[in-house]
Protein backbone atom coordinates (compact mmCIF):
# COMPACT_ATOMS: atom_id res chain seq x y z
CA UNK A 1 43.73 127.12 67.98
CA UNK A 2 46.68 129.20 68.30
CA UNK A 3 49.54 128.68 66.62
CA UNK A 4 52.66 127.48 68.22
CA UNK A 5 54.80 130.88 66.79
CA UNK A 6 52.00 132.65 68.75
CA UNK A 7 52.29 131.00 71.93
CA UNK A 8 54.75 132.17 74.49
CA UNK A 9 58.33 130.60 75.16
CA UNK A 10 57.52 129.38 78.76
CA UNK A 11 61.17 128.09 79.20
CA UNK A 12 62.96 130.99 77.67
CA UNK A 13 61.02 133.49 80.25
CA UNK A 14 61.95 131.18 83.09
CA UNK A 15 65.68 130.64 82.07
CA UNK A 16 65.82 134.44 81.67
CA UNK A 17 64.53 135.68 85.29
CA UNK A 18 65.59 132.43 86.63
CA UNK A 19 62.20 131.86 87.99
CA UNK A 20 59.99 128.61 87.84
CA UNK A 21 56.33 129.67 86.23
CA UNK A 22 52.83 128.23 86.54
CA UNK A 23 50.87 128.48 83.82
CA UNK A 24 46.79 129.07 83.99
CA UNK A 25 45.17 128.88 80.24
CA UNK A 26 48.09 130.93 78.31
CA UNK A 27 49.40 132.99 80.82
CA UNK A 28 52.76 132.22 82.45
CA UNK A 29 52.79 133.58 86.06
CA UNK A 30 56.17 133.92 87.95
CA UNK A 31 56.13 134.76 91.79
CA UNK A 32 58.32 135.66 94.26
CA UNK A 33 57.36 134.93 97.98
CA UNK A 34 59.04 137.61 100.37
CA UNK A 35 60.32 135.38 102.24
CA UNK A 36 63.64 137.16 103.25
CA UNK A 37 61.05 139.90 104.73
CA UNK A 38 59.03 139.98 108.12
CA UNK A 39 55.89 142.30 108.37
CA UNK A 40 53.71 142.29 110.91
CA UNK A 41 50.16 144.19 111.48
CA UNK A 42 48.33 144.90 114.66
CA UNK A 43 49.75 141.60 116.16
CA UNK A 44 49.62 139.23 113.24
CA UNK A 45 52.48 137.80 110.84
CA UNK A 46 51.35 138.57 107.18
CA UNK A 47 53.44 136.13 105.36
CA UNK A 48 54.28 135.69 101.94
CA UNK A 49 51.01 133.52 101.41
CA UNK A 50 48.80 136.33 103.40
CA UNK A 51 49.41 139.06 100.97
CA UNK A 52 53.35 139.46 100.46
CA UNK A 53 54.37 137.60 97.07
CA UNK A 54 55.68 139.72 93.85
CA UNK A 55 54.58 138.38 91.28
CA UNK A 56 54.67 139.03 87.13
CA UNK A 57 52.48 137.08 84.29
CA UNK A 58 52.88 136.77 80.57
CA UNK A 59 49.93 136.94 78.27
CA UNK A 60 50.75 136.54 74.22
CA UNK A 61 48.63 139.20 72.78
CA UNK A 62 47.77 140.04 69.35
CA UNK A 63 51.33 140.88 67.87
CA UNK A 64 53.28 141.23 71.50
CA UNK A 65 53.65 140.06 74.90
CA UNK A 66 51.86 141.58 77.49
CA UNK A 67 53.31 141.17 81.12
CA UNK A 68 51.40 142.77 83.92
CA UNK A 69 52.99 142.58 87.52
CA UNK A 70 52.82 143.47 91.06
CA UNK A 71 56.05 143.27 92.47
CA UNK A 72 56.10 143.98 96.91
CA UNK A 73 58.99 146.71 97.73
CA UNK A 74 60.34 148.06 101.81
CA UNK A 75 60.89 151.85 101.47
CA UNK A 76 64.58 151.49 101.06
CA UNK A 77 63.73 149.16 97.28
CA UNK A 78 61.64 151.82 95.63
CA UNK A 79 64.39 153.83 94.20
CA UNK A 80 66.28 150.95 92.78
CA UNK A 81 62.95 149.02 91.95
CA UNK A 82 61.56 151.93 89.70
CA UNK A 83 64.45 153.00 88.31
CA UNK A 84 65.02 149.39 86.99
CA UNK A 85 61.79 149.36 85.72
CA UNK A 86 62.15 152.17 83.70
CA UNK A 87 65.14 151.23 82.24
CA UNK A 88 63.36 148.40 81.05
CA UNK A 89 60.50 150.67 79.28
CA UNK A 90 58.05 148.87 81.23
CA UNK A 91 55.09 151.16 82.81
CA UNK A 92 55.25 151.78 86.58
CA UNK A 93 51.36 151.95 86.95
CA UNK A 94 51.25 152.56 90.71
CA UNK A 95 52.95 152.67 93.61
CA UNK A 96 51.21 152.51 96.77
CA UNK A 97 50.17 150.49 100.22
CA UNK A 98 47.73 147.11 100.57
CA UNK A 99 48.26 147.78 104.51
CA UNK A 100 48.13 150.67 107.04
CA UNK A 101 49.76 150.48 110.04
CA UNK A 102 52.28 147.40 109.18
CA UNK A 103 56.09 147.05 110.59
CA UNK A 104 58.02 147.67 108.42
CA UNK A 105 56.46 149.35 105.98
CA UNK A 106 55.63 147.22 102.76
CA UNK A 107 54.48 148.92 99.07
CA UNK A 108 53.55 147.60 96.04
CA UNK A 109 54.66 148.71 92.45
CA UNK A 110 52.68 147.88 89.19
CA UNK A 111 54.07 147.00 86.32
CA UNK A 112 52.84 147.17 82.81
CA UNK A 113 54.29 146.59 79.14
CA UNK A 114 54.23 145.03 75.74
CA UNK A 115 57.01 144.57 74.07
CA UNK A 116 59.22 140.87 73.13
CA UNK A 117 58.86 138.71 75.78
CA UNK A 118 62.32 138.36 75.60
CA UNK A 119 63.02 142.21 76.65
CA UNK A 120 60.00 141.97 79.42
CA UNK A 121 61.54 139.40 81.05
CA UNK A 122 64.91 140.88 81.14
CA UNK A 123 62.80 143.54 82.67
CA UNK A 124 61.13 141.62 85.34
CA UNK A 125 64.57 139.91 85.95
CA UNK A 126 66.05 143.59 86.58
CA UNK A 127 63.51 144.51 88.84
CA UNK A 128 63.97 141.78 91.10
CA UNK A 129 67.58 141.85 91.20
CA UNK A 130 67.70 145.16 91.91
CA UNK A 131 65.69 144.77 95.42
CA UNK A 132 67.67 141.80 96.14
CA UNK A 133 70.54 143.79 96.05
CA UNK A 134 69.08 146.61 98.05
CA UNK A 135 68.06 144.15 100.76
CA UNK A 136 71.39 141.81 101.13
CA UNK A 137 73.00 145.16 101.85
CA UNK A 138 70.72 146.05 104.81
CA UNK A 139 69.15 142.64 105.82
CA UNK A 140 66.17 142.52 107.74
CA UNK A 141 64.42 139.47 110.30
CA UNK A 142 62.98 136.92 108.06
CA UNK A 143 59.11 135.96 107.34
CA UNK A 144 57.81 133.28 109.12
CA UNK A 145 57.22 129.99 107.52
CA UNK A 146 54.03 129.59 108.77
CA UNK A 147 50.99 130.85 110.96
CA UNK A 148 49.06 129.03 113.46
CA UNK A 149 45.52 128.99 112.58
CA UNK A 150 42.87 126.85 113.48
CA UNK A 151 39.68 127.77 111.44
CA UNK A 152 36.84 126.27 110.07
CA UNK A 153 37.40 126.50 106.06
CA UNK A 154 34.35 124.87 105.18
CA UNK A 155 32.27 126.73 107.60
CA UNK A 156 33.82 130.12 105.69
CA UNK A 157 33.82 128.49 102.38
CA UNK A 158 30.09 128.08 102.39
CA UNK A 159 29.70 132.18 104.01
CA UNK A 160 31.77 133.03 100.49
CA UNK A 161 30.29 130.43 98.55
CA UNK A 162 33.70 129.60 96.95
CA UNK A 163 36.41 127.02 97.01
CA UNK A 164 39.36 128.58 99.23
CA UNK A 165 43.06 127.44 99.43
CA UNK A 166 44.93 126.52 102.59
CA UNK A 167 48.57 127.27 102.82
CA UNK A 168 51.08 127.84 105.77
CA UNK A 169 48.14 128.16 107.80
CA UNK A 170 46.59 130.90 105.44
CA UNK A 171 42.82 130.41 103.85
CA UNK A 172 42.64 132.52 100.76
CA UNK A 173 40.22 132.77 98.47
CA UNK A 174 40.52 134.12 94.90
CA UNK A 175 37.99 135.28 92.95
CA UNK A 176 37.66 136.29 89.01
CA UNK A 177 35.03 138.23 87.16
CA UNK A 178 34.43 135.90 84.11
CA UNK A 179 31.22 137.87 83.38
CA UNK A 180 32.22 141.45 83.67
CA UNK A 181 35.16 141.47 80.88
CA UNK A 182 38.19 143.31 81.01
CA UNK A 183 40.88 144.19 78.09
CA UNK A 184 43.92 146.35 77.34
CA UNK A 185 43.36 148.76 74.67
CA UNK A 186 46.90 149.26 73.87
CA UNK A 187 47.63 145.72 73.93
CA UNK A 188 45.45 145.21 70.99
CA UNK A 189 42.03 144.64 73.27
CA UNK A 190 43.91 141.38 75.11
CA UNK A 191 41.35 140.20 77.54
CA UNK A 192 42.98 140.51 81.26
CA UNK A 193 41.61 138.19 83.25
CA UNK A 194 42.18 137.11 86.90
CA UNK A 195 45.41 135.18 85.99
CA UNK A 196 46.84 138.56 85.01
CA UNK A 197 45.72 140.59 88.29
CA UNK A 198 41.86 141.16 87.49
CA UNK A 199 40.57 139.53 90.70
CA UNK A 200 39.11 139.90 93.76
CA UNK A 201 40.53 137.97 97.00
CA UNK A 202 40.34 137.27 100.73
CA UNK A 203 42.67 135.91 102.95
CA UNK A 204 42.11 134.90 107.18
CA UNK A 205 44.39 133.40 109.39
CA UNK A 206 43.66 133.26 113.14
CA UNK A 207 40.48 131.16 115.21
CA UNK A 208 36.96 131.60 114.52
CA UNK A 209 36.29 133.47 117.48
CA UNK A 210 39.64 135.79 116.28
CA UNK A 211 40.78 136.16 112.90
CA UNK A 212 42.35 138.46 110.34
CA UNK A 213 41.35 139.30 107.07
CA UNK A 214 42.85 141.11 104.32
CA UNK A 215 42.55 141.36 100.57
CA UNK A 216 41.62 142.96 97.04
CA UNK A 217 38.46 143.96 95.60
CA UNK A 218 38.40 144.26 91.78
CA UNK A 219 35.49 146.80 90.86
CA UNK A 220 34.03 149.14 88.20
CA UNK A 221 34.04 152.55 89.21
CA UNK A 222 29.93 152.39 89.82
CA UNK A 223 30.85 149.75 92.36
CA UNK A 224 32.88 152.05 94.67
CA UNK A 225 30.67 153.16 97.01
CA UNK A 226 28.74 150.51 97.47
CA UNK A 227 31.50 148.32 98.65
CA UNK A 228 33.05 150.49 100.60
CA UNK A 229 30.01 151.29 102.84
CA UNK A 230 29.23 146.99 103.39
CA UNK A 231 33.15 146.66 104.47
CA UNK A 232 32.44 149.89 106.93
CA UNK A 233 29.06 148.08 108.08
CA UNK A 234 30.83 144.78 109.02
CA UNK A 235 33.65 146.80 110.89
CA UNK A 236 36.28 146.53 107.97
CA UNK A 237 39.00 148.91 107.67
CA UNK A 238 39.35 150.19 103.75
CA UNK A 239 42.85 151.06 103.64
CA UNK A 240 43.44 151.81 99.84
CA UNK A 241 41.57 152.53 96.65
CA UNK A 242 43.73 153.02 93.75
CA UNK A 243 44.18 151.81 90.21
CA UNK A 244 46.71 148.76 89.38
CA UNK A 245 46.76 149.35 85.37
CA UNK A 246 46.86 151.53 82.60
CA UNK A 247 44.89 151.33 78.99
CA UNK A 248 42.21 149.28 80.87
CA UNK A 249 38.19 148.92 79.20
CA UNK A 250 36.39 149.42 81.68
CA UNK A 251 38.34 151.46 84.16
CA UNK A 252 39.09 149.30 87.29
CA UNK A 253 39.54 150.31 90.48
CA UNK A 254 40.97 147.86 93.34
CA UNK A 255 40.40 148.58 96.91
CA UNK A 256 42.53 146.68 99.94
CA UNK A 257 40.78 146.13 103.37
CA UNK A 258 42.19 145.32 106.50
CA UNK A 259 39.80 143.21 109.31
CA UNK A 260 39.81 141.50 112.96
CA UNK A 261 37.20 139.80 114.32
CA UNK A 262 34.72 136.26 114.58
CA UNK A 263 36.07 134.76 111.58
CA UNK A 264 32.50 134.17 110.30
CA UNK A 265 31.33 137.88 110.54
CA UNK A 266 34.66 139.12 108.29
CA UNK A 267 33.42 136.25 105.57
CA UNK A 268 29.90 137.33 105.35
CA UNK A 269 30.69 141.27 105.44
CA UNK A 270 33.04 140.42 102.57
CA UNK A 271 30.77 138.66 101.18
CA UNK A 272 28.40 140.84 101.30
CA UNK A 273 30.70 143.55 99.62
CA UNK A 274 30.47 141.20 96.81
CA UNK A 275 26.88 140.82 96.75
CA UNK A 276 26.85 145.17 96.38
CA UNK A 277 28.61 144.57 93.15
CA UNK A 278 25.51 141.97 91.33
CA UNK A 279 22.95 145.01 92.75
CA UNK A 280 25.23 147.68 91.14
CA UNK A 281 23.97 149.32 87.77
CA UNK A 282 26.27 149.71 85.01
């Protein structure tokens, strides 16, 4: 049982970045839905829900706070964005794209420190204030609320053998890897789990007979390969590999994918991508 000194200050981080958490186990996670922002890819709408939130989470560590984040920037928030987060002495861990060919064009910055929660979420408060200013001063067309989609979730939930969530017309599935663990080294071995970004997810909108698909897989570096050639198989672009974190044991690597098609083929080729990772030798 931890005591309550060691437990974070839920309302303090929220009152300081103005943000409302939710709170899985003892981490706090704070998002930020782009909402203000419209992207679209090869004729879909990929809204907030489908891949476009920011998001930060707390984790109370050994003798800090840990906050990990992943925070969604348009080409003209980067400057401001980074430079805010270095103010704040947290790690920028990457910078780089979850899409190719999207309008306009959307990166994501990863965030890292351990420090007082306190000074982290002045940090994360920076950060977002910073691209808010950027984009009230050159305002773009707004995300749509929703997307129409009419697909069968329990049809795809029983391809992926996992409990998916529907929102604004978006099924997305979220997966952790409880039995392959994950910790910070320089966050005195804190075990990162999927609350804190170690996860694996899916997410279609569309029909059946024409949906989209695009996500996250979370893998060990053995695991590359492997997935990458069952996502090629099933006719799924892999648009990124890249690292989202520093001081990590194992190293993980995280790999977005981009796919259009009968609904039921994308599940079972991802799916399948997932299956490549049981097979996969350590």
């Amino acid at each position: 049982m931890k005591k309550v000194a060691d437990m974070l200050d839920a309302k303090r981080i929220e009152s300081i970045t103005g943000l409302k958490g939710q709170t899985t186990g003892d981490v706090l996670k704070l998002s930020v839905p782009r909402k203000e922002v419209r992207v679209t890819l090869d004729g879909f709408e990929i809204i907030p829900f489908m891949g476009l939130t920011s998001w930060v989470a707390f984790r109370q560590g050994p003798h800090h706070v840990t906050l990990m984040g992943d925070i969604v920037v348009l080409e003209d928030e980067i400057e401001p964005a980074m430079a805010a987060a270095i103010k704040a002495e947290l790690y920028v861990t990457a910078l780089h794209n979850h899409f190719v060919r999207e309008q306009p064009r959307a990166m994501f910055m990863h965030i890292e420190g351990t420090a007082d929660e306190t000074a982290l979420a002045k940090g994360a408060h920076g950060i977002f204030d910073a691209i808010k200013t950027a984009r009230q001063k050159h305002p773009v067309d707004a995300a749509a609320a929703n997307v129409n989609s009419k697909l069968d979730a329990q049809l795809l939930e029983k391809v992926i053998e996992h409990k998916g969530e529907s929102k604004d017309g978006v099924l997305k599935f979220v997966l952790g890897r409880p039995t392959t663990p994950l910790v910070c080294t320089r966050c005195g071995d804190l075990n990162i789990d999927a609350a804190m970004g170690y996860n694996t997810w899916a997410a279609f909108q569309g029909t059946d007979e024409r949906a989209a698909v695009c996500g996250d897989v979370a893998m060990l570096e053995n695991e590359v390969n492997a997935v990458i050639r069952e996502l090629q198989t099933g006719k799924i672009e892999v648009v990124a590999v890249h690292n989202h974190m520093f001081f990590e044991s194992p190293r993980a690597v995280f790999l977005h994918y981009w796919g259009i098609g009968d609904a039921q083929q994308l599940a079972r080729t991802f799916k399948s991508a997932l299956n490549t990772q049981k097979a996969s030798a350590v």
